[in-house]
C-alpha atoms as a PDB file:
ATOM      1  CA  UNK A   1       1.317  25.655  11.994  1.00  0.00           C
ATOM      2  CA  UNK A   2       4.063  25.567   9.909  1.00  0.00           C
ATOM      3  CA  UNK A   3       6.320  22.258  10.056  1.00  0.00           C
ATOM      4  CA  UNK A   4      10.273  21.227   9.523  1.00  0.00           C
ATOM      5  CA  UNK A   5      11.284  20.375   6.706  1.00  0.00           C
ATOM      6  CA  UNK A   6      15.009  21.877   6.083  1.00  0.00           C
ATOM      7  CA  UNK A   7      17.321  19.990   9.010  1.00  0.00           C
ATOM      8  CA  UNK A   8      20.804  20.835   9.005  1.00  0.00           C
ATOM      9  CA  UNK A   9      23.318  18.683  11.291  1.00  0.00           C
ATOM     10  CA  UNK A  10      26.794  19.454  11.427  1.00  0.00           C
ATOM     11  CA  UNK A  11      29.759  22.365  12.543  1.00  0.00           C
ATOM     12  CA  UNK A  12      32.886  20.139  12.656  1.00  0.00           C
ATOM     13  CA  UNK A  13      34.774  16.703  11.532  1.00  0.00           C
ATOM     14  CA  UNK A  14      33.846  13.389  13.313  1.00  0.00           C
ATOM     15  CA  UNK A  15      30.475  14.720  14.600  1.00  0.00           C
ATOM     16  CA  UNK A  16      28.968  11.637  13.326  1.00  0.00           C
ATOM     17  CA  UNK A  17      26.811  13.619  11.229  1.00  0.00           C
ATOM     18  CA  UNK A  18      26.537  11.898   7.791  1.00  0.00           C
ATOM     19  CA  UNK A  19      25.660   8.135   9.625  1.00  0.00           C
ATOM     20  CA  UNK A  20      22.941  10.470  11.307  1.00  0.00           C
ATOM     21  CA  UNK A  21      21.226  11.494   8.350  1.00  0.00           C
ATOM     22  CA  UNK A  22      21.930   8.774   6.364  1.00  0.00           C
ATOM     23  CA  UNK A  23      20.462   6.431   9.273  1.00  0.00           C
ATOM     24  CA  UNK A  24      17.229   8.668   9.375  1.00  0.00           C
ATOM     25  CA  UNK A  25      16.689   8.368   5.415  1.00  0.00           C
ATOM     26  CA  UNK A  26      16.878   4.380   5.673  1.00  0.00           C
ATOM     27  CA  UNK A  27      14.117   4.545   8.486  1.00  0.00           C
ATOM     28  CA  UNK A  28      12.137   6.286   5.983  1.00  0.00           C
ATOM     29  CA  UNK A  29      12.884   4.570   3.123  1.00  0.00           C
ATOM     30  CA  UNK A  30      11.756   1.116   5.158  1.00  0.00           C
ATOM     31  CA  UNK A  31       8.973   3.213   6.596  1.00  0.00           C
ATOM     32  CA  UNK A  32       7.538   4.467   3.198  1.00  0.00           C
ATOM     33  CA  UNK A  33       7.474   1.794   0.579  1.00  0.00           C
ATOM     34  CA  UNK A  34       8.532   2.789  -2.991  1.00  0.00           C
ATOM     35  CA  UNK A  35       9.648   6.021  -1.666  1.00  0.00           C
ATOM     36  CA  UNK A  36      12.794   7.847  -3.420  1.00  0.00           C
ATOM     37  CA  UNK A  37      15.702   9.747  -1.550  1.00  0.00           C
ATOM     38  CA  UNK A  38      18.558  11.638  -2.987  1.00  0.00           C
ATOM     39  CA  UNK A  39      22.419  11.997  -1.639  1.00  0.00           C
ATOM     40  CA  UNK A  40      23.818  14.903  -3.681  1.00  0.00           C
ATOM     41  CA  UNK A  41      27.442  15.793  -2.962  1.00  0.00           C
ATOM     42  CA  UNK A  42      29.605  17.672  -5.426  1.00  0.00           C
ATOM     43  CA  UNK A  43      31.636  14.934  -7.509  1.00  0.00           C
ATOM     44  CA  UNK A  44      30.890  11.325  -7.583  1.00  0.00           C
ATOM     45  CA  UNK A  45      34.178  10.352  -7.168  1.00  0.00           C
ATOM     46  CA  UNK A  46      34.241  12.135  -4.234  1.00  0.00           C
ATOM     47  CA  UNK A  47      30.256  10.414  -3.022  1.00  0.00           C
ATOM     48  CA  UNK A  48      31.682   6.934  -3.627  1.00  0.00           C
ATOM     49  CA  UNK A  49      34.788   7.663  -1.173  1.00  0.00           C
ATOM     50  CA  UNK A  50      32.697   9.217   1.843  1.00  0.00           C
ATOM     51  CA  UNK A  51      28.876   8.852   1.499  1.00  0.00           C
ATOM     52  CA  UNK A  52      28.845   5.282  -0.046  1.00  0.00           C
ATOM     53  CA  UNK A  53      31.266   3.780   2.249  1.00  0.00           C
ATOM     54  CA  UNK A  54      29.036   5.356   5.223  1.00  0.00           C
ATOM     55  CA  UNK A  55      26.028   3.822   3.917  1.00  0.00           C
ATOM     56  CA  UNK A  56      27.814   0.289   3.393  1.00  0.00           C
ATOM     57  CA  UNK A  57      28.211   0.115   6.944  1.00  0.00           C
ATOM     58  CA  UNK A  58      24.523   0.838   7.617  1.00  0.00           C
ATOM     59  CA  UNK A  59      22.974  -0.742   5.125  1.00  0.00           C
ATOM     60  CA  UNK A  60      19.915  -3.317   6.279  1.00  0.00           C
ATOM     61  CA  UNK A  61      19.824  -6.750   5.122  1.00  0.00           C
ATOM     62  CA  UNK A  62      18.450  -7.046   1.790  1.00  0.00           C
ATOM     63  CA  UNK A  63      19.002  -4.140   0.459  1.00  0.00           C
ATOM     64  CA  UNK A  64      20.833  -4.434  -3.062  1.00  0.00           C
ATOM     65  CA  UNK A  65      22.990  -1.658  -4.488  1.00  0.00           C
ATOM     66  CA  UNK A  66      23.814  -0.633  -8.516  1.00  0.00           C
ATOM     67  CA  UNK A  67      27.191   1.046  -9.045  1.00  0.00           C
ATOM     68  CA  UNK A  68      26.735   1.976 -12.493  1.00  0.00           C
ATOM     69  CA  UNK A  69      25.757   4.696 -14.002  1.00  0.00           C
ATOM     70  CA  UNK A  70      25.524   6.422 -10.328  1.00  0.00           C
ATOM     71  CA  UNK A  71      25.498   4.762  -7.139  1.00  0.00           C
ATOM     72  CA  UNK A  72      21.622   3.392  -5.898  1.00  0.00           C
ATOM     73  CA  UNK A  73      20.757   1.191  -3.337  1.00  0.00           C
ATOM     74  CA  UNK A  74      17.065  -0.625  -3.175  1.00  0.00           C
ATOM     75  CA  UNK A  75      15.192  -1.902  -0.437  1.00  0.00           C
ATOM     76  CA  UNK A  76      13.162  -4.961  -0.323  1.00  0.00           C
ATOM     77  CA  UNK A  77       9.881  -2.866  -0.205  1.00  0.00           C
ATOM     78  CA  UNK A  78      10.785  -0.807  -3.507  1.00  0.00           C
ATOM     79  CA  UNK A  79      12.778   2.311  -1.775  1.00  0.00           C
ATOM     80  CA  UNK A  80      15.393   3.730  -3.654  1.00  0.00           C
ATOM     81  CA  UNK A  81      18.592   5.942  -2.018  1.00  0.00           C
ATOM     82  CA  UNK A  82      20.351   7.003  -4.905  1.00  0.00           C
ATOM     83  CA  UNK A  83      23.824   9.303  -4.593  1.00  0.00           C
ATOM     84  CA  UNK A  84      23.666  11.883  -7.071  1.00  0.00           C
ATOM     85  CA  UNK A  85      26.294  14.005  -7.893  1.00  0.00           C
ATOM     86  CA  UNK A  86      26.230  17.724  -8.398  1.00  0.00           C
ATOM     87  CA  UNK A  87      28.882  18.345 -10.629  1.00  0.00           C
ATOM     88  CA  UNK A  88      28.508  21.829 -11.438  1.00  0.00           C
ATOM     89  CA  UNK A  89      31.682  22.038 -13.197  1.00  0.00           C
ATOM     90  CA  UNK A  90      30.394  20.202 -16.124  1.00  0.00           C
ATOM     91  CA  UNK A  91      26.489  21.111 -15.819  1.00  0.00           C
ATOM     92  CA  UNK A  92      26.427  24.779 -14.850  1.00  0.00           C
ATOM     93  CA  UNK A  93      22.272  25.044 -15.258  1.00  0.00           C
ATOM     94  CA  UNK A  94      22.055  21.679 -13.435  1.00  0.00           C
ATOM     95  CA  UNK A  95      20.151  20.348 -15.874  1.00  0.00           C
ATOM     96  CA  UNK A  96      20.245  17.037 -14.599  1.00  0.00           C
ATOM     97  CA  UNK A  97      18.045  18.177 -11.929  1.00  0.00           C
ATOM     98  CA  UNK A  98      15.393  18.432 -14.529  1.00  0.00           C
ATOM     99  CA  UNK A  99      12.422  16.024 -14.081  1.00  0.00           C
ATOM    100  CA  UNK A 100      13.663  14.561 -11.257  1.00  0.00           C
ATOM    101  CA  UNK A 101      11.118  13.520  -8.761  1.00  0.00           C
ATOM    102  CA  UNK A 102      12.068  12.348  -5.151  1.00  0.00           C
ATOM    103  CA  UNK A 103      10.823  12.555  -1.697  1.00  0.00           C
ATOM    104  CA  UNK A 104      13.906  14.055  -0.113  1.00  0.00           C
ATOM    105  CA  UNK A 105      17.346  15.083  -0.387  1.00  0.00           C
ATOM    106  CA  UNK A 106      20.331  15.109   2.278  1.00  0.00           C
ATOM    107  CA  UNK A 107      22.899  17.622   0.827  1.00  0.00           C
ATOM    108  CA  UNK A 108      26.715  15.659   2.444  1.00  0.00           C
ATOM    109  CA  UNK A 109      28.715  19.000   3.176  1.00  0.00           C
ATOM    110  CA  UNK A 110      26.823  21.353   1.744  1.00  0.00           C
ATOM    111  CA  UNK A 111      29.764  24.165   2.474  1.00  0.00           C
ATOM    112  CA  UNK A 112      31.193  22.215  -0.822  1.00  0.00           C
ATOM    113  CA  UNK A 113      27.590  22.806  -3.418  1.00  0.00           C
ATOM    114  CA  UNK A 114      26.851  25.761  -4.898  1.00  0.00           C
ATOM    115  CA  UNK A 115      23.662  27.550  -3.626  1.00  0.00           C
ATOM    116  CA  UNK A 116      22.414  26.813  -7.100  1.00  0.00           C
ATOM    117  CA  UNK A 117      21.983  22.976  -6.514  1.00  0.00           C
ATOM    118  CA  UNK A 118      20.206  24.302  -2.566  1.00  0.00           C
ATOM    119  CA  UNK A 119      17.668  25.954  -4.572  1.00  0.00           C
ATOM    120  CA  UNK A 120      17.381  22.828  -6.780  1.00  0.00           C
ATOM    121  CA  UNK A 121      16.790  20.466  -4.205  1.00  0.00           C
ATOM    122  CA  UNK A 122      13.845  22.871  -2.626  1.00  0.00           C
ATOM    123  CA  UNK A 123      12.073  22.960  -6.377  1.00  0.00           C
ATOM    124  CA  UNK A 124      12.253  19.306  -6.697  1.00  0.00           C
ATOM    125  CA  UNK A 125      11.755  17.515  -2.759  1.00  0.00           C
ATOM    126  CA  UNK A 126       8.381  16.159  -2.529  1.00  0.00           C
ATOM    127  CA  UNK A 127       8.071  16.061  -6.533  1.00  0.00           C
ATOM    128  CA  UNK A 128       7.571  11.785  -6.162  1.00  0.00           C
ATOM    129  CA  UNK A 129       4.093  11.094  -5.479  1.00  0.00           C
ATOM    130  CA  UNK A 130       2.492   8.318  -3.679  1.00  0.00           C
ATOM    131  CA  UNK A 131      -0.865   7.149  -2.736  1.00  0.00           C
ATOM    132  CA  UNK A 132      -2.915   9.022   0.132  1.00  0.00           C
ATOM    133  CA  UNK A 133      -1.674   8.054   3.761  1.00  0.00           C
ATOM    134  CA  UNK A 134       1.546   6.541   1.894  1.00  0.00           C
ATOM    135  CA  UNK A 135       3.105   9.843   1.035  1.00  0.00           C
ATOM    136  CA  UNK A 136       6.238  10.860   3.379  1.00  0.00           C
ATOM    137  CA  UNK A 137       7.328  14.193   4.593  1.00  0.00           C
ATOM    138  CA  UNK A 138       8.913  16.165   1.666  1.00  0.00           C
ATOM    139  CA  UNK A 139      12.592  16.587   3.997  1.00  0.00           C
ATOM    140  CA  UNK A 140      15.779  18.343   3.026  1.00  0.00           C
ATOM    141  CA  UNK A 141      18.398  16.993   5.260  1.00  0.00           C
ATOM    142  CA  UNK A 142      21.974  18.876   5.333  1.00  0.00           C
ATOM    143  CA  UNK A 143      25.478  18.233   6.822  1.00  0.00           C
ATOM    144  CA  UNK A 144      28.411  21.260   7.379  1.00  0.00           C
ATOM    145  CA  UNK A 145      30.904  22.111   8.622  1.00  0.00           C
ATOM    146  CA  UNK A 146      32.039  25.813   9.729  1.00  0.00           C
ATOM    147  CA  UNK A 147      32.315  28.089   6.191  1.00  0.00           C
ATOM    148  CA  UNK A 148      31.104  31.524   5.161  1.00  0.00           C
ATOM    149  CA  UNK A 149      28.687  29.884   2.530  1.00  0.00           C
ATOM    150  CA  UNK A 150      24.954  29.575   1.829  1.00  0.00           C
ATOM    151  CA  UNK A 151      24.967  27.033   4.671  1.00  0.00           C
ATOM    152  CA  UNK A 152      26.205  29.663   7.305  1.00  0.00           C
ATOM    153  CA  UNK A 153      23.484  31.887   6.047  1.00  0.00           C
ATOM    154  CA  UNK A 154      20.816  29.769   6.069  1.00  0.00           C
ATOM    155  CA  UNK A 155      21.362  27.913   9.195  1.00  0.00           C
ATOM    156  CA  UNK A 156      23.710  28.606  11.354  1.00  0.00           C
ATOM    157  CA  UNK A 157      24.052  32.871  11.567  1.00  0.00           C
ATOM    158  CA  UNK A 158      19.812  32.597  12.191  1.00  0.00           C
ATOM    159  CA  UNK A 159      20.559  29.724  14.757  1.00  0.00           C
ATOM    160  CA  UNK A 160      23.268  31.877  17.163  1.00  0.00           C
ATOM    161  CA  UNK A 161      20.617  34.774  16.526  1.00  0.00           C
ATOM    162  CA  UNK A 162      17.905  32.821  18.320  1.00  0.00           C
ATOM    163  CA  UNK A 163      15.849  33.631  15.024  1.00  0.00           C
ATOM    164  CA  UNK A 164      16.122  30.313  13.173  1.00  0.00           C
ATOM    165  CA  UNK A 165      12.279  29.439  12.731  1.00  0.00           C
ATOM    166  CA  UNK A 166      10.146  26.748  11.268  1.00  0.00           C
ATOM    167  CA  UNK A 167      10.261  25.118   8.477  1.00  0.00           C
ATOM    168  CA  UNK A 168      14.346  25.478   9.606  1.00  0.00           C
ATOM    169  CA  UNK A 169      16.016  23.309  12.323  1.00  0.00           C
ATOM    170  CA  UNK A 170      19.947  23.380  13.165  1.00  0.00           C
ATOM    171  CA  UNK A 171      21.606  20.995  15.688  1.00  0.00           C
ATOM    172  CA  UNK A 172      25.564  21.780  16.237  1.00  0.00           C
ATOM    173  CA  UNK A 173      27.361  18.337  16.117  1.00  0.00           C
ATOM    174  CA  UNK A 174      31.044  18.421  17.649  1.00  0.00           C
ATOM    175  CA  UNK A 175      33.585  15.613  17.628  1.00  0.00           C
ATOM    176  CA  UNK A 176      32.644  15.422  21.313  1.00  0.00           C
ATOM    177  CA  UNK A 177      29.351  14.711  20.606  1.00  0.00           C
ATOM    178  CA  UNK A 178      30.803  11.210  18.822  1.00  0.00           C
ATOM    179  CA  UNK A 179      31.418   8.162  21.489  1.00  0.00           C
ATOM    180  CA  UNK A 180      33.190   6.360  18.469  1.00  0.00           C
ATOM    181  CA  UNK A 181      36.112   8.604  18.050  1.00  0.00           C
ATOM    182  CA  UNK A 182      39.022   7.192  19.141  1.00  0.00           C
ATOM    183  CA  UNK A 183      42.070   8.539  21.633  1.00  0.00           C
ATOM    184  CA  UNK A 184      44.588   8.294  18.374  1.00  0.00           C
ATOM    185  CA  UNK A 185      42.380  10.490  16.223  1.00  0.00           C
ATOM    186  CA  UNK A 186      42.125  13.029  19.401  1.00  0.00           C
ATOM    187  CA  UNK A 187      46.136  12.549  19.848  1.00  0.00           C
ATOM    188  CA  UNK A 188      46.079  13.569  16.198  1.00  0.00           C
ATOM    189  CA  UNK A 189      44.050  16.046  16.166  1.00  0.00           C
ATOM    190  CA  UNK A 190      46.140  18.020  19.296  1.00  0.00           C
ATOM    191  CA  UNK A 191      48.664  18.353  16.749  1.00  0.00           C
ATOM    192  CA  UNK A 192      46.755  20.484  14.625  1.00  0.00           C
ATOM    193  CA  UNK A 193      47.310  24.012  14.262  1.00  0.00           C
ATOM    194  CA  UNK A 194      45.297  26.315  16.428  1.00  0.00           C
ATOM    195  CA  UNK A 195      42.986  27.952  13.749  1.00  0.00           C
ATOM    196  CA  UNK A 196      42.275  24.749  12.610  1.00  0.00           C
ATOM    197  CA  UNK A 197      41.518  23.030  15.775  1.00  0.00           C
ATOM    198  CA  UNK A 198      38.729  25.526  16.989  1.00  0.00           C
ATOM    199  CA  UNK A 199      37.743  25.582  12.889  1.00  0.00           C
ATOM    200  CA  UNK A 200      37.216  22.016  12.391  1.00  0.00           C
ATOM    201  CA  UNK A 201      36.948  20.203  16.110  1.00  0.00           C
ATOM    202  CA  UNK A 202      35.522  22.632  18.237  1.00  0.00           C
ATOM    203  CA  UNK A 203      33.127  24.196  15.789  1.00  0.00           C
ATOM    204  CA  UNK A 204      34.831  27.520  15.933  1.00  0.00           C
ATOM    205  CA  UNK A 205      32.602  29.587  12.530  1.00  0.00           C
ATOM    206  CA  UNK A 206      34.910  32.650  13.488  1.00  0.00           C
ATOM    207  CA  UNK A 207      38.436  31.029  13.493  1.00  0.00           C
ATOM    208  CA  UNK A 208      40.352  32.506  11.132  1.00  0.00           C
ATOM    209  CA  UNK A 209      44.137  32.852   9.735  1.00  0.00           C
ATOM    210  CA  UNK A 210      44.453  36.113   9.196  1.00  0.00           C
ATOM    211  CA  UNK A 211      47.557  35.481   6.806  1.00  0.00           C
ATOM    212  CA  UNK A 212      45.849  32.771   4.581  1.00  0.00           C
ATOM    213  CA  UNK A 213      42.195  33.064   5.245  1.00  0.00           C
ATOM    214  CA  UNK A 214      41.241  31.743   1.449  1.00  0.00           C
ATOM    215  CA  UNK A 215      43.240  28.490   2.751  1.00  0.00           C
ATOM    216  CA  UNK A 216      40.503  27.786   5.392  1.00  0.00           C
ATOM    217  CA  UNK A 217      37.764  28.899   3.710  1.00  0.00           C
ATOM    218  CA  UNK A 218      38.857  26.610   0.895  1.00  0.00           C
END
């Protein structure tokens, strides 16, 4: 039968969904030596404030990580978990997608990359080869949260139509779902305006501001 290989995780803040998919790429990594994994997010500036800070506090013992030109860790057995940027602003064809070979991608808030770069990562995930019996699953991890994107279209509208099938999987992930958020940031968070309480902590897809929809959507 057919298998999974595109995984989304995500529908709000503080679901805990990027140490989640980050934590299931290092198990690979240490799983498959010399195996190659891609973070893409849309600016680097924007990778080395969220993604690389998450990773920092997951990293395993011995890994050792190059800032420059782009972020990359490497693990003792040869891995590589590199953070590649998409910046489509300044590389409309994505051209630096060219030639690059990897085992898998996760795409951090994918309601931020252009579907371009989604259609990318399918053309290139599995592209780095290994011997027989060393070669790992060719996976496209994903993180969201609620938007009227690509994202919603691929994942989530086929999920709450109970027609999401294989080689798709969607799992919702909900501040609630996080043991490790703290009673300030829920005090904070009941301060929020309504829209953007069901929007961004309860997972709401549908919450909108009918005055200033582009704000949320934004």
């Amino acid at each position: 039968g057919v298998g999974l290989r595109y995984f989304a995780y995500g529908g709000s803040i503080r679901g805990g969904k990027t140490y989640v998919c980050l934590f299931i790429l290092i198990l690979l990594a240490k799983k498959y030596p010399r195996s190659r994994w891609h973070v893409v997010r849309a600016t680097d500036t924007i990778m080395r404030e969220t993604s690389v800070q998450s990773f920092l506090k997951l990293a395993p013992a011995g890994v050792t990580i190059r800032y420059s030109p782009m972020v990359r860790a490497t693990f003792p057995n040869g891995s590589t978990l590199t953070f590649f940027s998409e910046n489509i602003s300044a590389d409309r064809d994505l051209k630096r997608f060219l030639g690059l070979e990897t085992n898998g991608f996760l795409i951090e808030q994918a309601e931020e990359i252009d579907e371009k770069t989604w259609e990318k990562t399918k053309q290139r995930v599995g592209s780095w080869t290994l011997p027989p019996g060393q070669m790992p699953p060719a996976i496209i991890l994903a993180t969201f949260n609620p938007n009227d994107g690509w994202s919603r279209n691929v994942w989530y509208e086929p999920y709450q139509n109970n027609t999401l099938k294989a080689p798709y999987f969607y799992l919702p992930a909900l501040p609630s779902d996080n043991p490790f958020v703290t009673d300030d940031q829920w005090d904070a968070w009941s301060e929020m305006d309504d829209v953007s309480q069901k929007i961004f902590i309860t997972g709401d897809w549908d919450a909108r501001r009918n005055d200033n929809a582009f704000y949320y959507a934004f």
